[in-house]
PDB file of N, CA and C in Angstrom:
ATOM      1  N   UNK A   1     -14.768  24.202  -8.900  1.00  0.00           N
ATOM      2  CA  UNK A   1     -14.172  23.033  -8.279  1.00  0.00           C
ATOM      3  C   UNK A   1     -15.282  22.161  -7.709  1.00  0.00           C
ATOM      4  N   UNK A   2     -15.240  21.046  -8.350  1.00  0.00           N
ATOM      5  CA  UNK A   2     -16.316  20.031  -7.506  1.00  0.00           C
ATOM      6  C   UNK A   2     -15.633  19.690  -6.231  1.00  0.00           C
ATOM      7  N   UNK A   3     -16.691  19.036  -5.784  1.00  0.00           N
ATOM      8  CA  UNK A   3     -16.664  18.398  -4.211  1.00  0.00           C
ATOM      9  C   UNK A   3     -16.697  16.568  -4.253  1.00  0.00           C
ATOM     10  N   UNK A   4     -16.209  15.839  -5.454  1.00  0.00           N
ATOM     11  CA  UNK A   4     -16.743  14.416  -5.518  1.00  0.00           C
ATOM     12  C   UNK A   4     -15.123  14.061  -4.856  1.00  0.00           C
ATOM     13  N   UNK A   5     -15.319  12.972  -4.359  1.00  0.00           N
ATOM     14  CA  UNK A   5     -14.378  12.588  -3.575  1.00  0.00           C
ATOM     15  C   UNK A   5     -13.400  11.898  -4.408  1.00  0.00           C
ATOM     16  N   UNK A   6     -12.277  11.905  -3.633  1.00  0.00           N
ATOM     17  CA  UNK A   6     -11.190  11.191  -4.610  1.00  0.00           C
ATOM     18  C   UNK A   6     -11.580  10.067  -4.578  1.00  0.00           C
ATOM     19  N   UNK A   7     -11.038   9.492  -5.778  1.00  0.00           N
ATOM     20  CA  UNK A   7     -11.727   7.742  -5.681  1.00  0.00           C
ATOM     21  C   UNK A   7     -10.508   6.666  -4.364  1.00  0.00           C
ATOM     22  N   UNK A   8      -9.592   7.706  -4.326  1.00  0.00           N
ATOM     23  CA  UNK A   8      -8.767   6.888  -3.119  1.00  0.00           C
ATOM     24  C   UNK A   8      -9.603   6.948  -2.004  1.00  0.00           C
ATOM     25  N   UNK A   9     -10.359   8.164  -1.668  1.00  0.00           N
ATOM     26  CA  UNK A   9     -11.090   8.153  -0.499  1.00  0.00           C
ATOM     27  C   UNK A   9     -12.607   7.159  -0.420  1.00  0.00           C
ATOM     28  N   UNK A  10     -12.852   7.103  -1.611  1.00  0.00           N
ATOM     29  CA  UNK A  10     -13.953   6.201  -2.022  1.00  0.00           C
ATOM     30  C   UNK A  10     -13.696   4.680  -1.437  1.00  0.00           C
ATOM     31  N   UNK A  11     -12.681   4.561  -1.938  1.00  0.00           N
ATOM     32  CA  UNK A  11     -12.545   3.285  -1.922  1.00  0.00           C
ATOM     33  C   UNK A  11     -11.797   2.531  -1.053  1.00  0.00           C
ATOM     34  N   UNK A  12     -11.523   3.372   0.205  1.00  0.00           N
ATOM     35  CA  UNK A  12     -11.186   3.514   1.529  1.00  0.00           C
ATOM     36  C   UNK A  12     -12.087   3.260   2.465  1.00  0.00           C
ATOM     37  N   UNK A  13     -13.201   4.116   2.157  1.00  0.00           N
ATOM     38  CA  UNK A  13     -14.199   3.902   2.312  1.00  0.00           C
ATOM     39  C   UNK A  13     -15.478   2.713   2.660  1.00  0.00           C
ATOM     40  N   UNK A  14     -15.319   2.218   1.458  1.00  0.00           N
ATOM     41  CA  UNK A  14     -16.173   1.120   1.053  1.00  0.00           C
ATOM     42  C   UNK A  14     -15.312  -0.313   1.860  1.00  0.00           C
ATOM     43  N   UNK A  15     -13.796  -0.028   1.516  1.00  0.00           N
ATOM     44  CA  UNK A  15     -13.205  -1.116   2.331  1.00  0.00           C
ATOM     45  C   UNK A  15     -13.600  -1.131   3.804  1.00  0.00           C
ATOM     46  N   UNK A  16     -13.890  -0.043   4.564  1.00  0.00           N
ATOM     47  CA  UNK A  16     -14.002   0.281   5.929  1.00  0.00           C
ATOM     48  C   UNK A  16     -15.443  -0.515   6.320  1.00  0.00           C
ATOM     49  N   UNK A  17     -16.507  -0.179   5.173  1.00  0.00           N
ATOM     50  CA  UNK A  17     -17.622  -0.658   5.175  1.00  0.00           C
ATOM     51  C   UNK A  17     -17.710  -2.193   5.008  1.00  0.00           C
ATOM     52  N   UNK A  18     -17.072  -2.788   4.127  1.00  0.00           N
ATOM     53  CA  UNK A  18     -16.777  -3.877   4.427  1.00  0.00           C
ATOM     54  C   UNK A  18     -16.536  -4.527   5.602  1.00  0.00           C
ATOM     55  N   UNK A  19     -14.820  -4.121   5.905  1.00  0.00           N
ATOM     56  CA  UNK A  19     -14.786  -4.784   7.165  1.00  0.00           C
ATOM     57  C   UNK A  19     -15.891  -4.476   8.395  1.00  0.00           C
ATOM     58  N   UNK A  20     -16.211  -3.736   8.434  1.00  0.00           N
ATOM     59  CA  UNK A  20     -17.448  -3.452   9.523  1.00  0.00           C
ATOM     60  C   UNK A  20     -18.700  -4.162   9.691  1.00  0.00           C
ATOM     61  N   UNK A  21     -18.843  -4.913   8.288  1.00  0.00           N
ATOM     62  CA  UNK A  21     -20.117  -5.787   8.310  1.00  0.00           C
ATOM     63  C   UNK A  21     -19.810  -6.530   8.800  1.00  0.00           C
ATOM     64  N   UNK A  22     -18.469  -6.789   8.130  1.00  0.00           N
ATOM     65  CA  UNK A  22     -17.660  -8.503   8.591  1.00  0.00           C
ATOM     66  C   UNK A  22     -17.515  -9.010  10.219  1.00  0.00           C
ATOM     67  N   UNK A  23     -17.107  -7.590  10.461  1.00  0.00           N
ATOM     68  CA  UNK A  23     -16.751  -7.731  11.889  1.00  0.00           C
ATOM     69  C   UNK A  23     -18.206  -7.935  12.674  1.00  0.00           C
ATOM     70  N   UNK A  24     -18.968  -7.066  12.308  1.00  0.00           N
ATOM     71  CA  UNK A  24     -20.739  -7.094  13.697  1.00  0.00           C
ATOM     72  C   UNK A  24     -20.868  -9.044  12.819  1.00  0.00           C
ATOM     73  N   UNK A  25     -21.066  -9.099  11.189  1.00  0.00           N
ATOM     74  CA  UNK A  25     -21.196 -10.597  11.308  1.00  0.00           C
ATOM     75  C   UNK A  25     -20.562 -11.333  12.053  1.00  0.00           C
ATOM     76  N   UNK A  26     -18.906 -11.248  12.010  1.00  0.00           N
ATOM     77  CA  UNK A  26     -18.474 -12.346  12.688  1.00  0.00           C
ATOM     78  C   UNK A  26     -18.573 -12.158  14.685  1.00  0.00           C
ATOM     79  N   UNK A  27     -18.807 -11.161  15.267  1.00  0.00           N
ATOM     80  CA  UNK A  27     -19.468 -10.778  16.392  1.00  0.00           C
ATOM     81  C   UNK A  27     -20.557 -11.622  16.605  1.00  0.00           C
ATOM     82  N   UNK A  28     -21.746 -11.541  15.985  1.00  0.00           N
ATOM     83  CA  UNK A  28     -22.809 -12.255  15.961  1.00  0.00           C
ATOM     84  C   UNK A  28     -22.577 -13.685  15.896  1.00  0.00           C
ATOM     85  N   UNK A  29     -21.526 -14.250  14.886  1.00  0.00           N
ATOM     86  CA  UNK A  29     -21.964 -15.613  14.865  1.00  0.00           C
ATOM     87  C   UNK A  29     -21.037 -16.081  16.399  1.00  0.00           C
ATOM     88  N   UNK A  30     -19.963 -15.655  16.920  1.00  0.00           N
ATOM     89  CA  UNK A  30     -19.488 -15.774  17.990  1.00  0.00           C
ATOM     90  C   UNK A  30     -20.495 -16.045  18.856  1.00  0.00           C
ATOM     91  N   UNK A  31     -21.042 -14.496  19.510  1.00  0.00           N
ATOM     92  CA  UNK A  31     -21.995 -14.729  20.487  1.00  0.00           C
ATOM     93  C   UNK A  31     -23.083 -15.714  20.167  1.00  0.00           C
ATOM     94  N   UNK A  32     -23.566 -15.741  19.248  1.00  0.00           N
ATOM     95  CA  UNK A  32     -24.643 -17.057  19.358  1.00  0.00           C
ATOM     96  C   UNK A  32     -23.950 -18.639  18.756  1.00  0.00           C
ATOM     97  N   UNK A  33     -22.570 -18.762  19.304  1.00  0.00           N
ATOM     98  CA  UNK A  33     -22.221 -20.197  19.173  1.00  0.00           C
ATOM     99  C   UNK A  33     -21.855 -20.839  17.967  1.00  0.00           C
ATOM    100  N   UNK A  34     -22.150 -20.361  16.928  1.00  0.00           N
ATOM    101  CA  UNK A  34     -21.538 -20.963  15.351  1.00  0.00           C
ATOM    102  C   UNK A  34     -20.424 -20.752  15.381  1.00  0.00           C
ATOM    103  N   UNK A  35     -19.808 -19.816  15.443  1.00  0.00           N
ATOM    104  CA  UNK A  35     -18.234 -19.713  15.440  1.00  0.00           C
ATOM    105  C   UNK A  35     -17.155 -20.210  16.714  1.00  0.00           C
ATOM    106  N   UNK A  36     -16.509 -20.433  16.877  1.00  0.00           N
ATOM    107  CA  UNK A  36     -15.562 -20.561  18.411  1.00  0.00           C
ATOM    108  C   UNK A  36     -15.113 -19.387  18.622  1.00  0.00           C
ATOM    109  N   UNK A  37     -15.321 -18.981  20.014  1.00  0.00           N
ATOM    110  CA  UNK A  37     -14.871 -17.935  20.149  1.00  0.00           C
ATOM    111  C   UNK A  37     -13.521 -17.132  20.906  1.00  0.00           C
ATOM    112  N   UNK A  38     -12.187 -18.671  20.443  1.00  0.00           N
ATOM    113  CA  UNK A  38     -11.039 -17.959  20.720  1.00  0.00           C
ATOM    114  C   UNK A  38     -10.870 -19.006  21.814  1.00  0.00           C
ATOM    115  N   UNK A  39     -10.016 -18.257  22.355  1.00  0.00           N
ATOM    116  CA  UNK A  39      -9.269 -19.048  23.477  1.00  0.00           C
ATOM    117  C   UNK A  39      -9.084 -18.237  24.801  1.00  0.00           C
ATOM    118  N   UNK A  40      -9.453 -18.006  25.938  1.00  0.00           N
ATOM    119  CA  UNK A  40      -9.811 -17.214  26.540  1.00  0.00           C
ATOM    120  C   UNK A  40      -9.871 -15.928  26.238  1.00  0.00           C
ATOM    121  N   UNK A  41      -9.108 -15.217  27.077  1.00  0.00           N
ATOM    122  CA  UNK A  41      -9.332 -13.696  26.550  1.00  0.00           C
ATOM    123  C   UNK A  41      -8.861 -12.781  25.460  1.00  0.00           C
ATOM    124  N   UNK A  42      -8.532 -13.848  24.565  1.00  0.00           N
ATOM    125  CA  UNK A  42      -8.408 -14.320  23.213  1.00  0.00           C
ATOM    126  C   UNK A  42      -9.778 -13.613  22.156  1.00  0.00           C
ATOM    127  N   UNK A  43     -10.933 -13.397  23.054  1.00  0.00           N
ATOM    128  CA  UNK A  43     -12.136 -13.326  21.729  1.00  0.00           C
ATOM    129  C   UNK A  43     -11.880 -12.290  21.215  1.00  0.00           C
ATOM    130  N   UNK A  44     -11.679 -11.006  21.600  1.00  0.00           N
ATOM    131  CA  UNK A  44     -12.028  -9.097  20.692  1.00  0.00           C
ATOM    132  C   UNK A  44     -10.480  -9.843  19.382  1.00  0.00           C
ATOM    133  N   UNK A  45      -9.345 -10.107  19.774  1.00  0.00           N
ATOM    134  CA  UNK A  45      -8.464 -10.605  18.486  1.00  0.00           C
ATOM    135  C   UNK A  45      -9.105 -11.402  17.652  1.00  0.00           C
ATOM    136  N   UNK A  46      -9.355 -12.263  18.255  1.00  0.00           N
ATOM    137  CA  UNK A  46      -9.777 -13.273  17.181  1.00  0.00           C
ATOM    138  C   UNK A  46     -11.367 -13.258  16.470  1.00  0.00           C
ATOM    139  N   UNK A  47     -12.096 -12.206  16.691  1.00  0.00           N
ATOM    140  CA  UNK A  47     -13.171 -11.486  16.096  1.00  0.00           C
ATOM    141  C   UNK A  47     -12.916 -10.982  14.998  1.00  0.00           C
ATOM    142  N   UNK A  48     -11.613  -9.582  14.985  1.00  0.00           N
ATOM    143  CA  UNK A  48     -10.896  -8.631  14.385  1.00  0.00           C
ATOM    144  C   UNK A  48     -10.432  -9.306  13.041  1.00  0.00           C
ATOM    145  N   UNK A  49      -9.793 -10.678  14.031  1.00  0.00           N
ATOM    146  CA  UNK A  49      -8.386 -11.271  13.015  1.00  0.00           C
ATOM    147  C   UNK A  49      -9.500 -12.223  12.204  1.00  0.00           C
ATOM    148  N   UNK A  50     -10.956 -12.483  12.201  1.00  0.00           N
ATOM    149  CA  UNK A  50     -11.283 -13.422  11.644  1.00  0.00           C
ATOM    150  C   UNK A  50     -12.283 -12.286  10.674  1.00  0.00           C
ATOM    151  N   UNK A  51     -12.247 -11.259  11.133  1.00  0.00           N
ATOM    152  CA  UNK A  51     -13.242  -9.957   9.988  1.00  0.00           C
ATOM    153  C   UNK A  51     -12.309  -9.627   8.694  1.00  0.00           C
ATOM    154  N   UNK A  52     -11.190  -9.728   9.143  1.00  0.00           N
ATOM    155  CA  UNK A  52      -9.843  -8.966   8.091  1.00  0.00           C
ATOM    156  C   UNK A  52     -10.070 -10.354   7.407  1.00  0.00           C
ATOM    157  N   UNK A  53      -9.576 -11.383   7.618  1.00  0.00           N
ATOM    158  CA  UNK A  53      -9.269 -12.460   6.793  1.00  0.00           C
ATOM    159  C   UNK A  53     -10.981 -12.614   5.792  1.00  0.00           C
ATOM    160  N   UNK A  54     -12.343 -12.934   6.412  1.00  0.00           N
ATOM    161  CA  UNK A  54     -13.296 -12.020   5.336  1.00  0.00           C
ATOM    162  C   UNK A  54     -13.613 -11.338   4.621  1.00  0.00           C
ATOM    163  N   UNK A  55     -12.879  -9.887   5.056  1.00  0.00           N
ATOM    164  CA  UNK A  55     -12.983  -8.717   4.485  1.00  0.00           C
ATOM    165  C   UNK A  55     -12.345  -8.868   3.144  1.00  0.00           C
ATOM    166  N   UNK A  56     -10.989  -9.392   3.330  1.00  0.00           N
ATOM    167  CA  UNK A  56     -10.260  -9.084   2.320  1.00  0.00           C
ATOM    168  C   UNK A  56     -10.404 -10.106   1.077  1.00  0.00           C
ATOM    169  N   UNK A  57     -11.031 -10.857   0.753  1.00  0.00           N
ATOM    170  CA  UNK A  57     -11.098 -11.444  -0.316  1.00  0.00           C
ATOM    171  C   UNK A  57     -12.535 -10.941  -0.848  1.00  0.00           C
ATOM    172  N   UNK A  58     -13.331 -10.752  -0.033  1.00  0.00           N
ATOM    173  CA  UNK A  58     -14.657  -9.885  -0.254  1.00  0.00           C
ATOM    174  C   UNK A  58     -14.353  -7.921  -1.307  1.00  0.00           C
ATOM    175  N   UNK A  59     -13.169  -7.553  -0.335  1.00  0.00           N
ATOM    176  CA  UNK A  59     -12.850  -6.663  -0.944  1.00  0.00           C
ATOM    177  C   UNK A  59     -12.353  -6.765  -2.529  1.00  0.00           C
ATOM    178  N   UNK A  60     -11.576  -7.160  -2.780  1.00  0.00           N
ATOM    179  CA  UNK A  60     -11.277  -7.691  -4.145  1.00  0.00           C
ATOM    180  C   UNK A  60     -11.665  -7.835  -5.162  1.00  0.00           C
ATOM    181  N   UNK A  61     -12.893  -8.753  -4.223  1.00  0.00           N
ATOM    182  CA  UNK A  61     -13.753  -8.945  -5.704  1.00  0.00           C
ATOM    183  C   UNK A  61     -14.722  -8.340  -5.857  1.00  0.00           C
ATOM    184  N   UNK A  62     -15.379  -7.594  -4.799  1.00  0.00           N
ATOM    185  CA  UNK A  62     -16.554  -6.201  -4.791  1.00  0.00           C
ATOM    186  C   UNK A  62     -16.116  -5.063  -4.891  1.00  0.00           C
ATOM    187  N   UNK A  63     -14.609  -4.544  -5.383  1.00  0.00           N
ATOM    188  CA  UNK A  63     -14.537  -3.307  -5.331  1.00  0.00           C
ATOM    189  C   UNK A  63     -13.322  -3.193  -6.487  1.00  0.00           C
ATOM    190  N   UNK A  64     -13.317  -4.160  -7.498  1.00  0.00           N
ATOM    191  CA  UNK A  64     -12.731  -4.091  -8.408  1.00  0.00           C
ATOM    192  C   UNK A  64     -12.531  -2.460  -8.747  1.00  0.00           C
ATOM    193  N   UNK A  65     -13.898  -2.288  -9.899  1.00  0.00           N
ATOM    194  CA  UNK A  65     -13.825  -0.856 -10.204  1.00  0.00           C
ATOM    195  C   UNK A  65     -13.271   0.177  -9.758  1.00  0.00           C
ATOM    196  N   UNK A  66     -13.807   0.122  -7.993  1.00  0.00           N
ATOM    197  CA  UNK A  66     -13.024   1.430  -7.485  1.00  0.00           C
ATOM    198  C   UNK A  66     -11.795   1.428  -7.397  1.00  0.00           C
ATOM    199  N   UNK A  67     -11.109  -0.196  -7.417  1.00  0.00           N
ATOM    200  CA  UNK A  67      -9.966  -0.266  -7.115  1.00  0.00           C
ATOM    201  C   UNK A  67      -9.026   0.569  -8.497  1.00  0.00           C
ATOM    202  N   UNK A  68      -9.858  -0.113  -9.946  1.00  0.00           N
ATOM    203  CA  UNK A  68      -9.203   0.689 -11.136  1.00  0.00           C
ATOM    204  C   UNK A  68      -9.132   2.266 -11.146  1.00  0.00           C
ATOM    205  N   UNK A  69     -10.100   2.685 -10.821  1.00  0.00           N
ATOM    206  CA  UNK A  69     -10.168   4.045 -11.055  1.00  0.00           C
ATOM    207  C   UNK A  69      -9.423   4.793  -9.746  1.00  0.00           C
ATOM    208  N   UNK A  70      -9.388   4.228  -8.912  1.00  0.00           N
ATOM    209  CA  UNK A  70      -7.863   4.825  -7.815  1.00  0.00           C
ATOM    210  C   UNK A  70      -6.783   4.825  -8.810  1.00  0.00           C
ATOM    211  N   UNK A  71      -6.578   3.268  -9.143  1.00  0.00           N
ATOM    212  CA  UNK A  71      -5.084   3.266  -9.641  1.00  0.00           C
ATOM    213  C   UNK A  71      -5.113   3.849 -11.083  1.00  0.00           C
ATOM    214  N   UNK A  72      -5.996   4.617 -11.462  1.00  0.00           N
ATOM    215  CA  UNK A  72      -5.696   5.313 -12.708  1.00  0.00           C
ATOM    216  C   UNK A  72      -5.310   6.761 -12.041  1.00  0.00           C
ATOM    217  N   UNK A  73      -6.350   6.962 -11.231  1.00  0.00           N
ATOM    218  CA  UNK A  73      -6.343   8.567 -10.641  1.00  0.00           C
ATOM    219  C   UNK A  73      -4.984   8.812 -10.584  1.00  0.00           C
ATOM    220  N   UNK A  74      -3.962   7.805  -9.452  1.00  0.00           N
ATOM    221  CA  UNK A  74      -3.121   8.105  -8.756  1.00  0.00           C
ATOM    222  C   UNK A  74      -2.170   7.639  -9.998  1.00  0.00           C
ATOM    223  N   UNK A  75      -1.900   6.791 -11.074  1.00  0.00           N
ATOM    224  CA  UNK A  75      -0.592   6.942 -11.934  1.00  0.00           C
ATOM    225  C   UNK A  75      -1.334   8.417 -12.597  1.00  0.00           C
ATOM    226  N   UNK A  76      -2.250   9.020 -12.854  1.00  0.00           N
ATOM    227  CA  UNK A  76      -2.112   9.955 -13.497  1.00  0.00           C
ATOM    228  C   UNK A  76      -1.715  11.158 -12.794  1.00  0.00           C
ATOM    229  N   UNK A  77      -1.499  11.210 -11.681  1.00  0.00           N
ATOM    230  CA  UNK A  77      -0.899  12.368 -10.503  1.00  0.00           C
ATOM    231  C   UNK A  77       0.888  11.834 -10.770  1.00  0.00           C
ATOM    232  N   UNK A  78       0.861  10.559 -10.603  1.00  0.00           N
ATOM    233  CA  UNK A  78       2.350  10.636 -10.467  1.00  0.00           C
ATOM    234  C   UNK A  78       3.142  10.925 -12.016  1.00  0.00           C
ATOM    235  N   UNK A  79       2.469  10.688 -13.513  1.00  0.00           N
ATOM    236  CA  UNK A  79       2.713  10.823 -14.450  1.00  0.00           C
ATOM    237  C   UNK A  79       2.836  12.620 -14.758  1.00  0.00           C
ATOM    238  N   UNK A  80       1.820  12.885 -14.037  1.00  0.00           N
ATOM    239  CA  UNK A  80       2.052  14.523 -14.010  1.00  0.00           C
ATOM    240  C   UNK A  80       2.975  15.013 -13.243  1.00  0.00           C
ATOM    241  N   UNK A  81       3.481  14.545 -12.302  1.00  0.00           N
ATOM    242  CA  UNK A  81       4.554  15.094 -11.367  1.00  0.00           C
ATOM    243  C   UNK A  81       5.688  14.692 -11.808  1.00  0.00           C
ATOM    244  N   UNK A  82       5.874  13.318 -12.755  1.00  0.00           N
ATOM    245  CA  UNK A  82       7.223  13.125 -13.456  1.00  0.00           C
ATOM    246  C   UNK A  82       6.965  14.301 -14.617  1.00  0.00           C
ATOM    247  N   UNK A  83       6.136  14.515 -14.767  1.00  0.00           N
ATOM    248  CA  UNK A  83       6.231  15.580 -16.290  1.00  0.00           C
ATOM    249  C   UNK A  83       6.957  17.056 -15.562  1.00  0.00           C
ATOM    250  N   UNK A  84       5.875  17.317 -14.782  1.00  0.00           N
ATOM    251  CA  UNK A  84       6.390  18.371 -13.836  1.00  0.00           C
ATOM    252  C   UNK A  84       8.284  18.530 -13.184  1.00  0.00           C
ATOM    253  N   UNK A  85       8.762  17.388 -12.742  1.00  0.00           N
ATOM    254  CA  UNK A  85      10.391  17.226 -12.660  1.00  0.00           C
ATOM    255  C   UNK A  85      10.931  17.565 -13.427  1.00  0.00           C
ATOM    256  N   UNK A  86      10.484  16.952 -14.628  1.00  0.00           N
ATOM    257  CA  UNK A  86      11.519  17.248 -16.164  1.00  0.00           C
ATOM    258  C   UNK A  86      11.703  18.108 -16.345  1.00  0.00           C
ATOM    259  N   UNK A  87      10.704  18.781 -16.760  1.00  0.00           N
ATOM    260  CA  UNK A  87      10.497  20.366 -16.974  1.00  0.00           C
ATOM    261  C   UNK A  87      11.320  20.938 -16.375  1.00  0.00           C
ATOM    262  N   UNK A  88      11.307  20.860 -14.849  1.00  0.00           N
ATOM    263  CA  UNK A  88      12.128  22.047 -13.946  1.00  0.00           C
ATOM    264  C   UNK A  88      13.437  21.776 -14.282  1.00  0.00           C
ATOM    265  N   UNK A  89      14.145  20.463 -14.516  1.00  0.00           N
ATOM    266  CA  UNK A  89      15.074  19.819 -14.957  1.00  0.00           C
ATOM    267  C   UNK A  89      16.003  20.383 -16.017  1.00  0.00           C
ATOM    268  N   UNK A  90      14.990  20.951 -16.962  1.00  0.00           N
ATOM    269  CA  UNK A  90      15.388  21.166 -18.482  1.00  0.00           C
ATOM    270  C   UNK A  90      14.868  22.663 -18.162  1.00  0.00           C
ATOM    271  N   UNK A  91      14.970  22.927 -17.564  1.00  0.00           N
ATOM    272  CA  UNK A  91      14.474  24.670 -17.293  1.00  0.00           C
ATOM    273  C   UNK A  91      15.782  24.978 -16.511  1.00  0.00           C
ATOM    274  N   UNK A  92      16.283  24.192 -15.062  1.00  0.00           N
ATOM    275  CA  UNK A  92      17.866  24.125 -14.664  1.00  0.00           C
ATOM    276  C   UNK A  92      18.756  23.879 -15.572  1.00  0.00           C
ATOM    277  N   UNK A  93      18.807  23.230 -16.541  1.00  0.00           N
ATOM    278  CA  UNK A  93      20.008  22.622 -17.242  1.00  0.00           C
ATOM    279  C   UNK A  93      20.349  23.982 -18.253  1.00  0.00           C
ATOM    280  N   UNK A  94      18.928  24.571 -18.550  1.00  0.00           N
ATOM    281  CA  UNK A  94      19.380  25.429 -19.755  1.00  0.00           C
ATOM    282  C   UNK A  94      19.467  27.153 -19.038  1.00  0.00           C
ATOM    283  N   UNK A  95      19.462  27.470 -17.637  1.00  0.00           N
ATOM    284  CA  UNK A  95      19.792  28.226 -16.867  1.00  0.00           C
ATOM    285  C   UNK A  95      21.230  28.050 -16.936  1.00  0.00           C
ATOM    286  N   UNK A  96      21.729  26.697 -16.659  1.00  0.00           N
ATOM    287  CA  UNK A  96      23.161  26.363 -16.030  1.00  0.00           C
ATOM    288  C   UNK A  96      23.919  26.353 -17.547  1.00  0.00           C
ATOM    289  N   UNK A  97      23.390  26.374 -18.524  1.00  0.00           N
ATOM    290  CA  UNK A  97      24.234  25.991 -20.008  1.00  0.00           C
ATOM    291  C   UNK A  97      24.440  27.456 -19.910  1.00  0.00           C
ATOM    292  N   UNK A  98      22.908  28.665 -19.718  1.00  0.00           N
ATOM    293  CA  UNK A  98      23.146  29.866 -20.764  1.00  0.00           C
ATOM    294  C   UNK A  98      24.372  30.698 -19.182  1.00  0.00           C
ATOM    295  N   UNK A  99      23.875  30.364 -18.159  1.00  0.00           N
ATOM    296  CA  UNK A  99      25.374  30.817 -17.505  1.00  0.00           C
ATOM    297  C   UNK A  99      26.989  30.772 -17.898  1.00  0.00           C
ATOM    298  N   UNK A 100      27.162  29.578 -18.288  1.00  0.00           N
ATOM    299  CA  UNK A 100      28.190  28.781 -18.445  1.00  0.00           C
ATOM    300  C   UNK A 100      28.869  29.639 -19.880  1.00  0.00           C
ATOM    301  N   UNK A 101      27.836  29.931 -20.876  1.00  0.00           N
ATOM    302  CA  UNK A 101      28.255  30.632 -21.766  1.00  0.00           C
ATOM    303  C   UNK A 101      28.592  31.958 -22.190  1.00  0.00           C
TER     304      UNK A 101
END
């Protein structure tokens, strides 16, 4: 059994890293005056709320890949677990037929 991380956790990850730049950037440009910094005690929100609105179009387009290979990982878990239903499905049905007979 390897140890490589799920690519959901990967790419959880990397989003986290993202917003975190975003946020010390948009921190920085606050404190030194390029940015406005809110409306009174208004600034830690409007830091947060102005890192997410960064983050997320940044995310998108820098994390394409990981984003594919999550969403392959995870339809191929749920494609196996619909396979897995059936089965038990058609394993009940033909329990309940050979009773019946």
């Amino acid at each position: 059994m390897s140890l490589k991380p799920s690519a959901a956790i990967r790419y959880t990850a990397m989003r986290l890293v993202i917003f975190v730049g975003c946020l010390v950037l948009v921190a920085l440009l606050v404190h030194f005056g390029l940015v406005p910094a809110g409306l009174g005690a208004a600034n830690p929100a409007w830091v947060v709320l102005l890192a997410l609105v960064l983050s997320a179009p940044l995310s998108f387009v820098l994390l394409r890949k990981q984003r594919d290979a999550m969403s392959v990982q995870i339809s191929g878990r749920v494609a196996d677990a619909k396979q897995k239903l059936a089965a038990n499905r058609s394993q009940e049905d033909e329990a309940d037929d050979a009773a019946r007979a």
